[in-house]
C-alpha atoms as a PDB file:
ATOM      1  CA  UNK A   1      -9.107  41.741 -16.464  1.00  0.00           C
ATOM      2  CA  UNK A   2      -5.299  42.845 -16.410  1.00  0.00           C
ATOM      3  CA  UNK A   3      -1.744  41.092 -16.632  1.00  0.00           C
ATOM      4  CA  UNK A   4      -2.198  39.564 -13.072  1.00  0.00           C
ATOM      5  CA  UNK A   5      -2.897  35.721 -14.775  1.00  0.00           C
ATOM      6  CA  UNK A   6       0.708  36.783 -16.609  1.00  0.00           C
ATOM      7  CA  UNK A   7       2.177  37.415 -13.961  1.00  0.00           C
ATOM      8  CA  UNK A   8       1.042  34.249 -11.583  1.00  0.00           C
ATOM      9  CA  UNK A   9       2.087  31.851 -14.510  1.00  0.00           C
ATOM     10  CA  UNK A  10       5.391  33.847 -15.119  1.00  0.00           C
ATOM     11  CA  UNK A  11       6.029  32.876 -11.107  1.00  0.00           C
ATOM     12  CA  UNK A  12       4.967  29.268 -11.001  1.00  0.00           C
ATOM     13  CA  UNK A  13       7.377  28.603 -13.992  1.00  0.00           C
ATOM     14  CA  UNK A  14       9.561  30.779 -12.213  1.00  0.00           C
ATOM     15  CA  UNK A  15       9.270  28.032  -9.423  1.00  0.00           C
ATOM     16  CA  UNK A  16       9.118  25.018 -12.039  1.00  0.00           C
ATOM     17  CA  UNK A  17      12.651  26.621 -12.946  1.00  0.00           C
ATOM     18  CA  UNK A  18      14.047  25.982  -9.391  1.00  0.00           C
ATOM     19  CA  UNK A  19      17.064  23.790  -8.528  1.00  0.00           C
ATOM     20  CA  UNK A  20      16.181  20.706  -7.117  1.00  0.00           C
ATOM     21  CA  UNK A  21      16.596  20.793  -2.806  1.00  0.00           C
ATOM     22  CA  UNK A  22      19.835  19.690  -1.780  1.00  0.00           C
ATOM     23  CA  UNK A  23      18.187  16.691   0.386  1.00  0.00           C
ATOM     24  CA  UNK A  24      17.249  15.331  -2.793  1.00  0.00           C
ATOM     25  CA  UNK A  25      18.856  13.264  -5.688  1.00  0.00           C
ATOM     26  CA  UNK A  26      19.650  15.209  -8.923  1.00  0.00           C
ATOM     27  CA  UNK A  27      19.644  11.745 -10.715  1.00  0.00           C
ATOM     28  CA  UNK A  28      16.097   9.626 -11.385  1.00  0.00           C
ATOM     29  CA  UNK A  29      16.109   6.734 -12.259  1.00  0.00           C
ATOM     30  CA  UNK A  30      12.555   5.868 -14.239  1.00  0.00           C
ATOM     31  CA  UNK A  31      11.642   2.066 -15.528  1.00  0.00           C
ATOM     32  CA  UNK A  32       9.254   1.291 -18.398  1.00  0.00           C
ATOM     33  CA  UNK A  33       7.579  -1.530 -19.644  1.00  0.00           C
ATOM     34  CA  UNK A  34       7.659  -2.067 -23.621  1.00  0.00           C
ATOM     35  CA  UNK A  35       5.209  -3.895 -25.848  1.00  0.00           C
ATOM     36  CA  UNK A  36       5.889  -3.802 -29.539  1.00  0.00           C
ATOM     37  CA  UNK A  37       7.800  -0.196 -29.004  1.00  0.00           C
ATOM     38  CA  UNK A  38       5.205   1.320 -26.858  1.00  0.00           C
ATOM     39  CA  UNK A  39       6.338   1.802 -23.461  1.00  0.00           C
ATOM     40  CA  UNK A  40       4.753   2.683 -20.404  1.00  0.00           C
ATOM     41  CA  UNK A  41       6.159   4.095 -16.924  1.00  0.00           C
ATOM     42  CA  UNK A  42       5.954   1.069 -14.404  1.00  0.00           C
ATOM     43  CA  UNK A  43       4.192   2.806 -11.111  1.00  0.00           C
ATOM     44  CA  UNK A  44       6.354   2.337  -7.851  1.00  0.00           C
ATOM     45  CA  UNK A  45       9.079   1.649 -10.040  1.00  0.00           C
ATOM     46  CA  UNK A  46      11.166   4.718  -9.916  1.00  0.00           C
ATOM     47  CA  UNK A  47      14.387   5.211  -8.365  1.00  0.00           C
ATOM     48  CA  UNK A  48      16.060   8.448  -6.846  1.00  0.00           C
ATOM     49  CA  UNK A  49      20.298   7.817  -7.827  1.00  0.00           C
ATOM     50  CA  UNK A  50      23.590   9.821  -7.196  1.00  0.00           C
ATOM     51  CA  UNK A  51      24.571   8.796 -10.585  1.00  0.00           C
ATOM     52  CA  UNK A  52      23.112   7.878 -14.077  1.00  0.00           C
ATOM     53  CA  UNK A  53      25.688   4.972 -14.778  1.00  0.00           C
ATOM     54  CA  UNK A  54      23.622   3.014 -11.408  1.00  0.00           C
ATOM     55  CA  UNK A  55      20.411   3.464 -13.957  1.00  0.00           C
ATOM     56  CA  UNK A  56      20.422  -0.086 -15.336  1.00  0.00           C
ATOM     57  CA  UNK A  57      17.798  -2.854 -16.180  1.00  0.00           C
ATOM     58  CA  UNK A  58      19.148  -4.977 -13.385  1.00  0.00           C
ATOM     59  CA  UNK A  59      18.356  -1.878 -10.993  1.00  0.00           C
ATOM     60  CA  UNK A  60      14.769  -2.154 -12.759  1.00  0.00           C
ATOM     61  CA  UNK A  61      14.611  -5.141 -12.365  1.00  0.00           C
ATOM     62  CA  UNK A  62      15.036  -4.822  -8.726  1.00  0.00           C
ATOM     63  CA  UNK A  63      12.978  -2.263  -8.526  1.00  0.00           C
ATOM     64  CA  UNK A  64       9.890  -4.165 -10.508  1.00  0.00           C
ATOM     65  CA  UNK A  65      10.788  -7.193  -8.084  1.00  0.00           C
ATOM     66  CA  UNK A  66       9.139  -5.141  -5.096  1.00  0.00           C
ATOM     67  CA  UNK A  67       6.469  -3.170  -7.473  1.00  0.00           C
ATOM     68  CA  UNK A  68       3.034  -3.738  -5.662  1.00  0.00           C
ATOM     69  CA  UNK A  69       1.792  -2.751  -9.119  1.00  0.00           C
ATOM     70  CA  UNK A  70       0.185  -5.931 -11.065  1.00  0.00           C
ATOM     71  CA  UNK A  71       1.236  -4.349 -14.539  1.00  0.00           C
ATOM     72  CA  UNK A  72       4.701  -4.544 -13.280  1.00  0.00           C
ATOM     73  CA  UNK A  73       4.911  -8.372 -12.807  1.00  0.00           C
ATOM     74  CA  UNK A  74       2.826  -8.727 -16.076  1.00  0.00           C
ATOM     75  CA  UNK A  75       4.892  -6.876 -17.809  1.00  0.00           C
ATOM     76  CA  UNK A  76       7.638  -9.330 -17.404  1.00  0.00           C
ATOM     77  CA  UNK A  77       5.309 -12.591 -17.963  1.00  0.00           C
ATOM     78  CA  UNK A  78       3.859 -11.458 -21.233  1.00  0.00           C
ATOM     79  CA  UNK A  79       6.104 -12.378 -24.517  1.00  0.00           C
ATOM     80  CA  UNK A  80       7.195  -9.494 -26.802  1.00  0.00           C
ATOM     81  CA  UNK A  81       7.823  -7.348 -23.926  1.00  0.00           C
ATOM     82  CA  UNK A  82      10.904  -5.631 -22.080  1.00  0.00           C
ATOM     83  CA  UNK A  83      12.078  -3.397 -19.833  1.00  0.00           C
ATOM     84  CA  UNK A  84      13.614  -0.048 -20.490  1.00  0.00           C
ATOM     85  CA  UNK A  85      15.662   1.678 -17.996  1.00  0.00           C
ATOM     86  CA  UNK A  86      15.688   5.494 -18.409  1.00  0.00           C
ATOM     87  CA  UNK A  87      17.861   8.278 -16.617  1.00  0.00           C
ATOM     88  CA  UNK A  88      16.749  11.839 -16.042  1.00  0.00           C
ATOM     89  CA  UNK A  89      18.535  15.088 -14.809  1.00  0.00           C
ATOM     90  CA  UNK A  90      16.743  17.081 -12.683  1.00  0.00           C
ATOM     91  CA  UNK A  91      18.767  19.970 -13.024  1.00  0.00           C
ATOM     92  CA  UNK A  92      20.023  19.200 -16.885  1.00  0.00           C
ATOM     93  CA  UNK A  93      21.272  22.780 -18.313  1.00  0.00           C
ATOM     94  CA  UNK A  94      18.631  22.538 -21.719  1.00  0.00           C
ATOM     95  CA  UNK A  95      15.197  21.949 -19.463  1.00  0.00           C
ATOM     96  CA  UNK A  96      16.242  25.158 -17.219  1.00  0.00           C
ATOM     97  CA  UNK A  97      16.968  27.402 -20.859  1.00  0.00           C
ATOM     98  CA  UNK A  98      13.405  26.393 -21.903  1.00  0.00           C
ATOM     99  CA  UNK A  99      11.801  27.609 -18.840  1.00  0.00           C
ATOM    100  CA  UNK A 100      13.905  30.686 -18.358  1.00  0.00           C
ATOM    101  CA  UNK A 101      13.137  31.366 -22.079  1.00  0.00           C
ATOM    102  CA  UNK A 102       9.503  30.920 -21.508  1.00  0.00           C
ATOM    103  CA  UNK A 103       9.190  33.495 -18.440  1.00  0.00           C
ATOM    104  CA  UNK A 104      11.953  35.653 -20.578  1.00  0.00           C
ATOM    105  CA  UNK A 105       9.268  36.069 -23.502  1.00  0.00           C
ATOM    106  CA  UNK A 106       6.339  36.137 -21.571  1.00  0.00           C
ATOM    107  CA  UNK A 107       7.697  39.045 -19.447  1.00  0.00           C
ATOM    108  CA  UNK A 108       8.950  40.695 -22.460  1.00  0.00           C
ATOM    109  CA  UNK A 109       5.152  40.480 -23.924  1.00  0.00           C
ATOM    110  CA  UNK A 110       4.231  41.874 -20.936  1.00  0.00           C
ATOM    111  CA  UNK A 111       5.991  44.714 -20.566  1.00  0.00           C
ATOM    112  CA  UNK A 112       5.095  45.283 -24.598  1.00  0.00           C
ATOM    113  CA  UNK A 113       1.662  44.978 -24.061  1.00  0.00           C
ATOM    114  CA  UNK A 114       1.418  47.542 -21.347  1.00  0.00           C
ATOM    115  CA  UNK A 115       4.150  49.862 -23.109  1.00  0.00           C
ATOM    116  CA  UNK A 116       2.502  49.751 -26.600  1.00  0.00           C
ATOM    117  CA  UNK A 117      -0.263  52.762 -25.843  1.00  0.00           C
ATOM    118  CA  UNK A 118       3.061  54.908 -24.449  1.00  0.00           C
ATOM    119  CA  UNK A 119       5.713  54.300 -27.803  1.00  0.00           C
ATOM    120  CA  UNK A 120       5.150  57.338 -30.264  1.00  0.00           C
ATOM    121  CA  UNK A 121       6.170  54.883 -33.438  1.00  0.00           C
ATOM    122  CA  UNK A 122       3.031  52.580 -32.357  1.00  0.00           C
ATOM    123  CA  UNK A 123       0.553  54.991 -31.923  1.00  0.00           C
ATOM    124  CA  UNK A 124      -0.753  54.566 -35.291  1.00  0.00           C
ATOM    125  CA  UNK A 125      -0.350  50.690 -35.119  1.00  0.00           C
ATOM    126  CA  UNK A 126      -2.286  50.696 -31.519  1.00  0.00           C
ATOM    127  CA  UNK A 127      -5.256  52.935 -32.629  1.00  0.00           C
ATOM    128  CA  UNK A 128      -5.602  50.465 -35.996  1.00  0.00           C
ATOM    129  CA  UNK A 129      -5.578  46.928 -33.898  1.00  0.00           C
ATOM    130  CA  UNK A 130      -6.351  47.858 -31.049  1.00  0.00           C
ATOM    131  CA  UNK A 131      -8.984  50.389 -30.242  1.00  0.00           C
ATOM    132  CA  UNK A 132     -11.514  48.949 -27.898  1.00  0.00           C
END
């Protein structure tokens, strides 16, 4: 079978890993609808910012106001309900670690798993586990 299904998911993270395009906003802003502590994203109700601090429920509000999703405008009607405004970073420092760590490791098993038949110390350890 080979490494080569490895190696194709090692590039798509690779390309998950990418900085965002520069005709694009690093900032999203994302709206949900709560009931009772479970919330929901509100479809069509996600906005593209320059900064987080322009992420507010007035924005959401806004942004619900011109929703063509019916959820949206029941989400407001129905009692016990709210609306949650939430700020993401595309290109946040701790989500590109993870995904460099992730194609770090895999690579690293990789290489190990090819390598392990060639290392002297691991013959013994290779011809125990893993003689096919």
């Amino acid at each position: 079978m080979g490494s080569w299904p490895v190696v194709v998911t090692a590039l798509l993270l690779a390309l998950a890993c990418g900085e965002v395009q520069a005709e694009t906003h690093q900032m999203v802003c994302v709206c949900r609808c709560c009931y009772l502590g479970d919330c929901k994203a509100i479809a069509n109700a996600t906005a593209p910012l320059d900064t987080c601090t322009l992420c507010t429920k007035k924005k959401c509000m806004q942004l619900i106001a011109n929703s063509t999703d019916e959820a949206a405008g029941g989400c407001l009607q129905t009692a016990n309900t709210f609306v949650k405004a939430e700020c993401y970073n595309r290109n946040a420092f701790f989500p590109k670690l993870t995904c460099f760590v992730l194609i770090g490791l895999l690579t690293g098993l990789v290489v190990f798993g090819v390598a392990k038949d060639h290392i002297p110390a691991l013959a013994a350890y290779s011809a125990k586990h893993f003689n096919y």
